[in-house]
Structures are given as structure tokens and as C-alpha cells.
C-alpha atoms as a PDB file:
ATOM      1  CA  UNK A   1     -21.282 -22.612  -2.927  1.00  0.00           C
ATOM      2  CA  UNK A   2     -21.033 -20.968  -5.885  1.00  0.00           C
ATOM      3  CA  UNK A   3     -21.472 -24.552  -8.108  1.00  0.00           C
ATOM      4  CA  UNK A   4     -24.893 -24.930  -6.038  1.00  0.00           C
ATOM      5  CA  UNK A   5     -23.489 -27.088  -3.236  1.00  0.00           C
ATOM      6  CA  UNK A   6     -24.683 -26.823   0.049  1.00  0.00           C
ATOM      7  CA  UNK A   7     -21.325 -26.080   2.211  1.00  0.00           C
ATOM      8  CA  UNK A   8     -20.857 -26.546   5.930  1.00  0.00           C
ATOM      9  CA  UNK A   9     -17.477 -24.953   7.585  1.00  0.00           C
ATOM     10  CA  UNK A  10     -16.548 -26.620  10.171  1.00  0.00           C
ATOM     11  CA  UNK A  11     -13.378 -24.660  12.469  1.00  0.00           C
ATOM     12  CA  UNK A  12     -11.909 -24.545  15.836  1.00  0.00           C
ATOM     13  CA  UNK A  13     -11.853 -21.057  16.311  1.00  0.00           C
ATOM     14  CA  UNK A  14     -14.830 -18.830  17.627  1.00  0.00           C
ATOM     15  CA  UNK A  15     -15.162 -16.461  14.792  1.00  0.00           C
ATOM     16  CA  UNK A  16     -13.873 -16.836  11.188  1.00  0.00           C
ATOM     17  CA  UNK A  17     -10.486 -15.362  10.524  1.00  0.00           C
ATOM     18  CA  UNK A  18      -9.590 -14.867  14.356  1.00  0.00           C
ATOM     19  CA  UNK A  19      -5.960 -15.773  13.868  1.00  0.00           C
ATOM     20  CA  UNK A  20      -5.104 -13.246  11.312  1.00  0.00           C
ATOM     21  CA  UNK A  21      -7.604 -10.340  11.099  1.00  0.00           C
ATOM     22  CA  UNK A  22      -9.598  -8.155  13.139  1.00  0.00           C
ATOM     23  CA  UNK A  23     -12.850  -9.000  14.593  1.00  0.00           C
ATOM     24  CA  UNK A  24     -14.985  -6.228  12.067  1.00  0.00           C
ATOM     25  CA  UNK A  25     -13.092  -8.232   9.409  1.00  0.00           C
ATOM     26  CA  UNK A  26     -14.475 -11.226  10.927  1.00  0.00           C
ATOM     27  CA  UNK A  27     -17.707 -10.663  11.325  1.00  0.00           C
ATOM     28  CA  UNK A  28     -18.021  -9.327   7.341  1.00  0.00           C
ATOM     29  CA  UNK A  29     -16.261 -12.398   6.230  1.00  0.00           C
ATOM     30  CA  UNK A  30     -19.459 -14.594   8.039  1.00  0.00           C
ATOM     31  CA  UNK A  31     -21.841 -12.260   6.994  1.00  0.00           C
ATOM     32  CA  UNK A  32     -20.657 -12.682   3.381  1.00  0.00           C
ATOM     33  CA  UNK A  33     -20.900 -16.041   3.643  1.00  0.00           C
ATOM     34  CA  UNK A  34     -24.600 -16.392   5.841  1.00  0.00           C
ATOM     35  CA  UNK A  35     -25.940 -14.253   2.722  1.00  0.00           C
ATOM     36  CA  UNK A  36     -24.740 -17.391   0.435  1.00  0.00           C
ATOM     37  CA  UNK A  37     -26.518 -19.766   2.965  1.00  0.00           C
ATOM     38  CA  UNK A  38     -23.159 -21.359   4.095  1.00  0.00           C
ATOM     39  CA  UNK A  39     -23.323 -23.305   7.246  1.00  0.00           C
ATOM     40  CA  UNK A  40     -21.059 -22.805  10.164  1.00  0.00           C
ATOM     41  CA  UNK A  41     -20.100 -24.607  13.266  1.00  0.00           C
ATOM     42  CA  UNK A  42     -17.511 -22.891  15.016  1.00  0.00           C
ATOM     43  CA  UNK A  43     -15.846 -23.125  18.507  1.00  0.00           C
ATOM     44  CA  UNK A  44     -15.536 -27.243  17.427  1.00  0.00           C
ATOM     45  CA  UNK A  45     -13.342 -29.957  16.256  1.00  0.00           C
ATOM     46  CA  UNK A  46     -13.554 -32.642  13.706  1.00  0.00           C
ATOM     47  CA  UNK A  47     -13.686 -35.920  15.972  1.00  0.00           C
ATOM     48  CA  UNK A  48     -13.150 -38.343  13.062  1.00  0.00           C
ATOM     49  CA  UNK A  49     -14.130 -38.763   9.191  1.00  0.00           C
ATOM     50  CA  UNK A  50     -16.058 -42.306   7.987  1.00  0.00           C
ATOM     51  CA  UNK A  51     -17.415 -43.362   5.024  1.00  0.00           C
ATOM     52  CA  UNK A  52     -21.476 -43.190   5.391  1.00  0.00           C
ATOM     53  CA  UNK A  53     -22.998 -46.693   4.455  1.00  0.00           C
ATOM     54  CA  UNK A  54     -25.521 -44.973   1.570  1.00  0.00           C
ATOM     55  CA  UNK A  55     -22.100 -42.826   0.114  1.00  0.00           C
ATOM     56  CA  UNK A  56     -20.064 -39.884   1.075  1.00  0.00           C
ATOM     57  CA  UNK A  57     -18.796 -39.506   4.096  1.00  0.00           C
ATOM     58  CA  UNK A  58     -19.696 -38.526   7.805  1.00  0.00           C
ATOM     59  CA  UNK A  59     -17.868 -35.656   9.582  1.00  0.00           C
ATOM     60  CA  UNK A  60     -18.128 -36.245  13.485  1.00  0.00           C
ATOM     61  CA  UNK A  61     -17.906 -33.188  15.480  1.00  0.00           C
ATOM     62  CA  UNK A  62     -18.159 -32.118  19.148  1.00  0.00           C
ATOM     63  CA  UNK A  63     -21.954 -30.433  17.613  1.00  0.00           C
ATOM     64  CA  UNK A  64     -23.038 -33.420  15.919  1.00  0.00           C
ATOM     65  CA  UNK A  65     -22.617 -35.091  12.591  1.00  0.00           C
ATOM     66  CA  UNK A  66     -21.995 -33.486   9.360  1.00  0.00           C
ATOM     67  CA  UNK A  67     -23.300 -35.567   6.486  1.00  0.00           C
ATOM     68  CA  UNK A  68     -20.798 -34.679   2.975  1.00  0.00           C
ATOM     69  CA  UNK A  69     -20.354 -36.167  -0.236  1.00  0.00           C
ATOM     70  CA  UNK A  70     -17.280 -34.206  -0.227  1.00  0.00           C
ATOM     71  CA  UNK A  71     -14.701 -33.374   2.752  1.00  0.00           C
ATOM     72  CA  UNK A  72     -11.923 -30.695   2.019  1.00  0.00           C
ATOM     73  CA  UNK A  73      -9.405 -30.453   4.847  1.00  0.00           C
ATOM     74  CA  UNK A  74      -7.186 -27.614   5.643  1.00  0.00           C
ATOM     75  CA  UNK A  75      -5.104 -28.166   8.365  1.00  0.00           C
ATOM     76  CA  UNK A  76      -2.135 -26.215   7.395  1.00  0.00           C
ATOM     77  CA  UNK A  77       1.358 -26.721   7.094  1.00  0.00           C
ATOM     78  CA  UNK A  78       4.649 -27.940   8.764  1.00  0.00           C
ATOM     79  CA  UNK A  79       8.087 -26.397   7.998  1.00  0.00           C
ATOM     80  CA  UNK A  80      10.632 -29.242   6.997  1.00  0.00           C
ATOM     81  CA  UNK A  81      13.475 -28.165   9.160  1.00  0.00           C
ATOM     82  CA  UNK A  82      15.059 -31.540   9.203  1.00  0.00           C
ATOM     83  CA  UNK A  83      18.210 -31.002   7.436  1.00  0.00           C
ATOM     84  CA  UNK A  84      18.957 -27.623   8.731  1.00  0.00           C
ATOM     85  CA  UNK A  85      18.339 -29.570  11.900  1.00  0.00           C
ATOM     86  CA  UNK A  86      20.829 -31.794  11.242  1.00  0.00           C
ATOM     87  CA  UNK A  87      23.813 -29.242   9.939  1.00  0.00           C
ATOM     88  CA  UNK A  88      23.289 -27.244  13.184  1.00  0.00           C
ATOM     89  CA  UNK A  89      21.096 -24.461  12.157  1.00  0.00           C
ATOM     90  CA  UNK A  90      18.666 -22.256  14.490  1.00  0.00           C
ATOM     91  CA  UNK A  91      15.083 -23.686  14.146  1.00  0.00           C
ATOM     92  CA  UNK A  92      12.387 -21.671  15.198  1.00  0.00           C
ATOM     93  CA  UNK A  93       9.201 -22.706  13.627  1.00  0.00           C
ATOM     94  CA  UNK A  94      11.387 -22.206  10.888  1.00  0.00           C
ATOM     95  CA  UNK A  95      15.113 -22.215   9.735  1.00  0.00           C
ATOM     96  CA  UNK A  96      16.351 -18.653  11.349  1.00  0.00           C
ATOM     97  CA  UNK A  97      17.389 -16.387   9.371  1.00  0.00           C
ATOM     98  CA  UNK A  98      18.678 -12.719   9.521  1.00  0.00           C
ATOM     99  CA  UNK A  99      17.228  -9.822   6.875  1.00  0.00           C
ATOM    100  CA  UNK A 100      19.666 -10.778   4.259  1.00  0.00           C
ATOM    101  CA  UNK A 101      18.466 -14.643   5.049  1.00  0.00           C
ATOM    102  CA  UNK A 102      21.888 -15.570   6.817  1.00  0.00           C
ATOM    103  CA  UNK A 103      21.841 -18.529   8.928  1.00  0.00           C
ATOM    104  CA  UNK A 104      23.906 -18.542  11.951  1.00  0.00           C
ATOM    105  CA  UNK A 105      26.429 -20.995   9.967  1.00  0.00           C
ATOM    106  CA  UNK A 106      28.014 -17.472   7.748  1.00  0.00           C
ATOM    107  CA  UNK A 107      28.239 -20.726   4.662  1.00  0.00           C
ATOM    108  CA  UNK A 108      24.661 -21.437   5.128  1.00  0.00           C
ATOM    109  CA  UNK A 109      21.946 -19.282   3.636  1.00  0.00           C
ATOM    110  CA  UNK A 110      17.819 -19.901   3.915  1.00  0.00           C
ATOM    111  CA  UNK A 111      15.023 -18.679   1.756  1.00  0.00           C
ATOM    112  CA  UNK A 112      10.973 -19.054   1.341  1.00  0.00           C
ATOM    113  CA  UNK A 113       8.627 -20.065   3.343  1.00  0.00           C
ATOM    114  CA  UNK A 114      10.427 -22.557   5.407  1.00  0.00           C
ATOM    115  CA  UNK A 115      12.541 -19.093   6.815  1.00  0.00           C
ATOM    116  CA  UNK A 116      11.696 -17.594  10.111  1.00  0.00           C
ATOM    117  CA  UNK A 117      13.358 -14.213   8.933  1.00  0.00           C
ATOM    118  CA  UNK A 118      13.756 -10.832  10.208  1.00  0.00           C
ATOM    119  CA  UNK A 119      11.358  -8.505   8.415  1.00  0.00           C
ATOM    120  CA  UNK A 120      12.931  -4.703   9.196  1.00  0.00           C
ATOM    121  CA  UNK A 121       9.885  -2.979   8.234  1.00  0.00           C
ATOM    122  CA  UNK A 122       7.688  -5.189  11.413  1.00  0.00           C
ATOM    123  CA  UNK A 123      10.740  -5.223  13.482  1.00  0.00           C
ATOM    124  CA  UNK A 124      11.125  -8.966  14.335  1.00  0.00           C
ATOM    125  CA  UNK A 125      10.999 -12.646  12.714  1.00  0.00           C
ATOM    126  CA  UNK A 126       8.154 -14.019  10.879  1.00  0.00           C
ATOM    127  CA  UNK A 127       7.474 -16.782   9.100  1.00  0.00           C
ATOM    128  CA  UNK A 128       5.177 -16.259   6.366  1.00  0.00           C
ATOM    129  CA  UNK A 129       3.416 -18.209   3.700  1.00  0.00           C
ATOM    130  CA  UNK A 130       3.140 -16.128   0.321  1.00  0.00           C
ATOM    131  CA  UNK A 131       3.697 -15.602  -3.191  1.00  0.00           C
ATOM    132  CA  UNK A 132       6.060 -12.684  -2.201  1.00  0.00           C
ATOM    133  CA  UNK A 133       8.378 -14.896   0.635  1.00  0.00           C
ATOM    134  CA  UNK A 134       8.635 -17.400  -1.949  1.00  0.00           C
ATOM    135  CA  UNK A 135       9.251 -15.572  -5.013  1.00  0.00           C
ATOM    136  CA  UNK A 136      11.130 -12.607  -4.105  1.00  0.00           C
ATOM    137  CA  UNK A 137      13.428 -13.858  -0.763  1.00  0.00           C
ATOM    138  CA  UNK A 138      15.493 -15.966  -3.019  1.00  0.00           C
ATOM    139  CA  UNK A 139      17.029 -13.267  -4.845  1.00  0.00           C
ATOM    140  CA  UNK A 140      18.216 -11.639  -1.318  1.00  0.00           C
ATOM    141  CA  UNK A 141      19.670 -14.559  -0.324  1.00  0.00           C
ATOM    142  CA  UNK A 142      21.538 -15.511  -4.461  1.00  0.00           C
ATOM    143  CA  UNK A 143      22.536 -11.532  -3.787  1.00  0.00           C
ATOM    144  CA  UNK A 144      24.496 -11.954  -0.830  1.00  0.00           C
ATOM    145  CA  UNK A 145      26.108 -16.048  -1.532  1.00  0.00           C
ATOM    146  CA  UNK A 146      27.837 -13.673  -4.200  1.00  0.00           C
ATOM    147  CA  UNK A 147      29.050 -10.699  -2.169  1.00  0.00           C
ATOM    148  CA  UNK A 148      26.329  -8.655  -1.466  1.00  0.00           C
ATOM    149  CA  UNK A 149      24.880  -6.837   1.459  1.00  0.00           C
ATOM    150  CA  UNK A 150      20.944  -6.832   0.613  1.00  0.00           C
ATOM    151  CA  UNK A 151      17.591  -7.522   2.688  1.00  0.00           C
ATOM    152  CA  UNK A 152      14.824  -8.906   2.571  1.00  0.00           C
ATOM    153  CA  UNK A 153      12.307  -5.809   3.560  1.00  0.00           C
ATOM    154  CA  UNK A 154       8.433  -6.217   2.156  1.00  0.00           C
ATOM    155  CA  UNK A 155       5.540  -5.795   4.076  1.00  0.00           C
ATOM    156  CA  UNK A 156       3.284  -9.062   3.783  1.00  0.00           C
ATOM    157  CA  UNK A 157       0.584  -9.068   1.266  1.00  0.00           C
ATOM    158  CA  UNK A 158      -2.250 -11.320   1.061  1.00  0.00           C
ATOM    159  CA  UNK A 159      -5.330 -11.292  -0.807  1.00  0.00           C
ATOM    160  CA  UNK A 160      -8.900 -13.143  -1.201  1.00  0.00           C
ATOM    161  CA  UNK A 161     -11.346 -12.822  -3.791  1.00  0.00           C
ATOM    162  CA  UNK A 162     -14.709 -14.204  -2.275  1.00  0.00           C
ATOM    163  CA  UNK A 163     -17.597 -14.037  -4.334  1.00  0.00           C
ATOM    164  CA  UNK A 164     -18.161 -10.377  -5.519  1.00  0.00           C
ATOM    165  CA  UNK A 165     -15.824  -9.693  -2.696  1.00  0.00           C
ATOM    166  CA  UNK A 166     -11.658  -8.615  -3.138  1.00  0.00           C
ATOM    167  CA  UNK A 167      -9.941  -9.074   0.375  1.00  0.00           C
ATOM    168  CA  UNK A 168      -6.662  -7.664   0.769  1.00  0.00           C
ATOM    169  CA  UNK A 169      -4.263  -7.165   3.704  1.00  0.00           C
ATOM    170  CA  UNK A 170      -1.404  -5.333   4.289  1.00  0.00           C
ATOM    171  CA  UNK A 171       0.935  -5.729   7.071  1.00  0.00           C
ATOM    172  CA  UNK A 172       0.191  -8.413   9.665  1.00  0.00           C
ATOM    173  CA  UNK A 173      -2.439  -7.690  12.583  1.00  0.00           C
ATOM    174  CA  UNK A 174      -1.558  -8.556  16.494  1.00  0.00           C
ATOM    175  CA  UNK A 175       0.566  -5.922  17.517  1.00  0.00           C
ATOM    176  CA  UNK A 176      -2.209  -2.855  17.359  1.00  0.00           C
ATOM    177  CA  UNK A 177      -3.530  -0.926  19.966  1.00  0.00           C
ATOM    178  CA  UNK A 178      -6.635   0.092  18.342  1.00  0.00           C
ATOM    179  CA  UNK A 179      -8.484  -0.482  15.010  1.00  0.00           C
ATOM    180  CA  UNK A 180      -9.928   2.306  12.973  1.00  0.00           C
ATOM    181  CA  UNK A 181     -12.391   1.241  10.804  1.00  0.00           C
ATOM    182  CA  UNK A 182     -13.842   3.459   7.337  1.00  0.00           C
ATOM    183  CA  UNK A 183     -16.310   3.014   5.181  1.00  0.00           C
ATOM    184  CA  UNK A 184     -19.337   0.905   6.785  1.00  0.00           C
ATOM    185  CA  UNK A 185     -18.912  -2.830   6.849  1.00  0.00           C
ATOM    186  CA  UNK A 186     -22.786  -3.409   7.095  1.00  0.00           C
ATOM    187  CA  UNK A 187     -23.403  -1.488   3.171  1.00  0.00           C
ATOM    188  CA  UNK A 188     -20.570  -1.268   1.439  1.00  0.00           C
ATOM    189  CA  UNK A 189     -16.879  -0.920   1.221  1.00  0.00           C
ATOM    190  CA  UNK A 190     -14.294  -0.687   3.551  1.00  0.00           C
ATOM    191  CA  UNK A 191     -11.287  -0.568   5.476  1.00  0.00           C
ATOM    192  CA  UNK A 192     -10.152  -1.623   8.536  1.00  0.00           C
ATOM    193  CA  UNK A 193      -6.862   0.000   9.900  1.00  0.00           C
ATOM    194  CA  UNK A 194      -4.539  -1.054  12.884  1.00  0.00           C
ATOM    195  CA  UNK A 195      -2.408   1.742  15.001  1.00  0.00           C
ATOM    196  CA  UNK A 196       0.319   0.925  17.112  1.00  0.00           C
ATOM    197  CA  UNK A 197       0.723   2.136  20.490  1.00  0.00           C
ATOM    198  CA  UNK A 198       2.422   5.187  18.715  1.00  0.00           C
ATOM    199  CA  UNK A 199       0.185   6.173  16.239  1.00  0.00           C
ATOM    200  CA  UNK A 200       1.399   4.170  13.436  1.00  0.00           C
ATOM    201  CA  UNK A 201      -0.323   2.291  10.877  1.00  0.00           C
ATOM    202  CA  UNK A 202       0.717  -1.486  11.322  1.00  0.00           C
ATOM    203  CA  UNK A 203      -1.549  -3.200   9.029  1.00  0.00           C
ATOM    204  CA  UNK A 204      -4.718  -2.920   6.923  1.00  0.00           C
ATOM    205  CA  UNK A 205      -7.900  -4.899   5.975  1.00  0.00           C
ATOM    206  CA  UNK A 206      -9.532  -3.718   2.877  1.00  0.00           C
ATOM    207  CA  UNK A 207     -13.021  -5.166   1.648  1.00  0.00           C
ATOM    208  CA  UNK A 208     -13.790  -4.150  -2.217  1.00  0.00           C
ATOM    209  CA  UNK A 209     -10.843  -1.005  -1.156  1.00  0.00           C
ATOM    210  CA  UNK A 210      -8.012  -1.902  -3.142  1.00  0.00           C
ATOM    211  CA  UNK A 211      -6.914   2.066  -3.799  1.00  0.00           C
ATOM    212  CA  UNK A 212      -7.111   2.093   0.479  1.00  0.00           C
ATOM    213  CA  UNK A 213      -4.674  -0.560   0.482  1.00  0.00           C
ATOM    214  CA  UNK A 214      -2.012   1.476  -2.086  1.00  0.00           C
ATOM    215  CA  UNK A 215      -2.260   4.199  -0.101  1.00  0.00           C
ATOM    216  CA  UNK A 216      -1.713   2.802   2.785  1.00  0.00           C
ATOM    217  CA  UNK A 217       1.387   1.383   1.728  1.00  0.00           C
ATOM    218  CA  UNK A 218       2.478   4.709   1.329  1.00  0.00           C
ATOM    219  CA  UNK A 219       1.637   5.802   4.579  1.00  0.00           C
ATOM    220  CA  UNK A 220       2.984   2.895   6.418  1.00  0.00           C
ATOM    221  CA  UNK A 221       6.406   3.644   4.260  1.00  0.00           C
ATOM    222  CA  UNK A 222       6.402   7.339   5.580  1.00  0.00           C
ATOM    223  CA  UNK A 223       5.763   6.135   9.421  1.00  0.00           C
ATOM    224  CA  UNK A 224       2.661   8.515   9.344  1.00  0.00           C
ATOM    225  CA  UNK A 225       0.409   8.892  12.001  1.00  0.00           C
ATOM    226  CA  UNK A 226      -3.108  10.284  11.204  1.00  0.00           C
ATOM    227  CA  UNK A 227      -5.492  11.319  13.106  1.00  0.00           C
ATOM    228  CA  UNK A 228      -8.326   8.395  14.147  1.00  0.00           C
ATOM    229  CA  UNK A 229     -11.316  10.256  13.196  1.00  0.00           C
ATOM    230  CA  UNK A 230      -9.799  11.452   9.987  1.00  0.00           C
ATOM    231  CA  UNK A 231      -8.913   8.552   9.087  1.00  0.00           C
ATOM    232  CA  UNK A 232     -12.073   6.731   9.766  1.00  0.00           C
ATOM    233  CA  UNK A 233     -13.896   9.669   7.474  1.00  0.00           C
ATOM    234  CA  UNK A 234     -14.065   7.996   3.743  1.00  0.00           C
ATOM    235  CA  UNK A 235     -14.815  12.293   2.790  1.00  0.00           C
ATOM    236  CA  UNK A 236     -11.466  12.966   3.734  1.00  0.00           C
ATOM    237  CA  UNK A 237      -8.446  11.673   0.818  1.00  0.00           C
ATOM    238  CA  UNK A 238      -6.084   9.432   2.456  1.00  0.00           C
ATOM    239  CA  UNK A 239      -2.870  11.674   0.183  1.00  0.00           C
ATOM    240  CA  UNK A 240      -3.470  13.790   3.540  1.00  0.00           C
ATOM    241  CA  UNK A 241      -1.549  12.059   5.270  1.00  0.00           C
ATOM    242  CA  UNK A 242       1.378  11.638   3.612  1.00  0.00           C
END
């Protein structure tokens, strides 16, 4: 949008982000993007892509055709479990893979994004596409082919910079009971924070709040549980709670 083309988003779900952030998160994300005078249809599927007799390319969807010079799809990704398949491995959406990223063959270790591994600090398997799965998992796993008895324990961290806007998130949303939100979404910066059903902060959405998200780290590292209405008040230092 930014190189003065006129962009149309075209995505199954009902709100933008709905898979991995909350709805507040949501809802800034589109109202980013409205200001920018991107299009949206949402709730709707791509029925099929052909080539437009005067050039480009028609997008057919169940809201009508999208006319587009230029069509960028993002349909995600597939694991290749094939061979681990094959030698007998678990396969979950993902080779299987304890903390230290042991298959359940003890000659057999997994590593990156293709793992479906036990993360200690969420308490149960993920698989995760990122920098830090596929950069910093493999020296787990070299660790313990030679003897070692190390795991894999980082809390997933993603980040977006969107127009004059720095997305960040820390942890991975789902398992909250309740979002705390601070700062005001509507003016300026801030942060979105998800509690567990004990108190706990799970994960974090920062907008333009990158010191929220090192903090909150911190927090999450100390298992502290703050009080809501503190914690929604951008007056009061999040060092409290720790």
C-alpha cells in the first residue's frame, strides 16, 4: 500500500488475526489498515484465479470478483514428515519430539520447525514457525546426540512491523481466561495481556510497546500474578510486579 497500490485482502476468517491474537488486537490491526484505505473481504474464500482478457488477473470469491494485476497467496505451510514417517517416528502435525527434541526412536533426534515439541514453559507440544525454533532448537538437540541433558525452553516470539506500527507477541494466545488490555487501542499505544485461569500471564500483544513486552517476559518468568486493574493502569510501572 505503501508503493501506492490499491490492495484488497481477501481471508477466510471473520476478523483479521483471529487464529493467533486477541480480538482488541484484531480490530487495531483493521483499523490500521482502513486508515491506509486497504480493502477487505473477510468471512470468504478464493473460488479460483484466471487471467483477465485486458491483463492481470481475476480473483473469484464467494463476494464477487476481485480485479488484480498482482495476486500474492499465503496459504501456509505443510510439515514434511515423510521420512520420519517412514523410520517409525510419532507424527503429529509434526515429527514429536520431547523438550530435549528426542524422538521416540532414543537414536533419532528432531529439530525446527518441522518439530511438534514440548515447550516446558506452555506446558505441552507446539509446533511453531520462527526465527527462534529454527535457529536456536538445533543446538538442544547437537547438545544431547553428544551426551547431554538440555531443553528446549523459550517462550515464542513473533513480531510485525506495519507501517509506523511495531507488533510484537509474547507467548501464544488460546489458553486465557481473560484479556487485560493497557494503554488505549483507539489513540495510542498499547498492550494487550492474557491471564490464565490462575492469574498468570500467558501471553502478550504489544502495539508500538516494546519495553511492555521485556517486562513481561520477566513477569511471565517469575509466574506473577498482578492485579487486573493494575495492570491495565499504564500510571502504574509494570517492575511492580515482579
Amino acid at each position: 500500500r505503501q508503493l501506492g497500490c490499491d490492495v484488497t485482502v481477501i481471508d477466510p476468517a471473520a476478523r483479521l488475526l483471529q487464529r493467533a491474537l486477541p480480538e482488541v488486537v484484531g480490530a487495531f490491526a483493521r483499523q490500521l489498515h482502513d486508515a491506509r484505505g486497504v480493502a477487505f473481504r473477510l468471512a470468504t474464500l478464493p473460488r479460483a484465479i484466471r487471467r483477465a482478457a485486458a491483463g492481470g488477473a481475476i480473483v473469484e470469491t464467494e463476494q464477487g470478483d476481485v480485479p488484480a494485476d498482482l495476486v500474492v497467496v499465503g496459504i501456509g505451510v505443510v510439515p514434511n514428515v515423510e521420512l520420519a514417517q517412514s523410520a517409525g517416528l510419532d507424527v503429529d502435525n509434526g515429527i514429536r519430539v520431547d523438550a530435549g527434541c528426542r524422538t521416540n526412536d532414543p537414536a533419532i533426534f528432531a529439530t525446527g520447525e518441522v518439530t511438534m515439541h514440548f515447550n516446558p514453559l506452555l506446558g505441552r507440544h507446539v509446533r511453531i514457525e520462527s526465527w527462534q525454533v529454527a535457529e536456536n532448537q538445533p543446538a538442544v538437540a547437537a547438545a544431547n546426540a553428544l551426551g547431554a541433558d538440555e531443553a528446549y525452553a523459550e517462550l515464542p516470539w513473533l513480531w510485525s512491523d506495519q507501517y509506523d506500527c511495531n507488533l510484537q507477541m509474547l507467548g501464544l494466545f488460546g489458553g486465557e481466561r481473560t484479556i487485560v488490555v493497557r494503554g488505549n487501542p483507539a489513540s495510542g499505544p498499547f498492550t494487550a495481556f492474557g491471564l490464565g485461569a490462575d492469574g498468570r500471564i500467558v501471553a502478550v500483544a504489544a502495539a508500538n510497546a516494546g519495553r511492555d513486552i521485556g517486562a513481561s517476559r520477566r513477569m511471565i518468568a517469575a509466574a506473577a500474578t498482578p492485579d487486573p486493574a493494575r495492570l491495565a493502569d499504564p500510571a502504574v510501572n509494570l517492575k511492580t510486579f515482579l
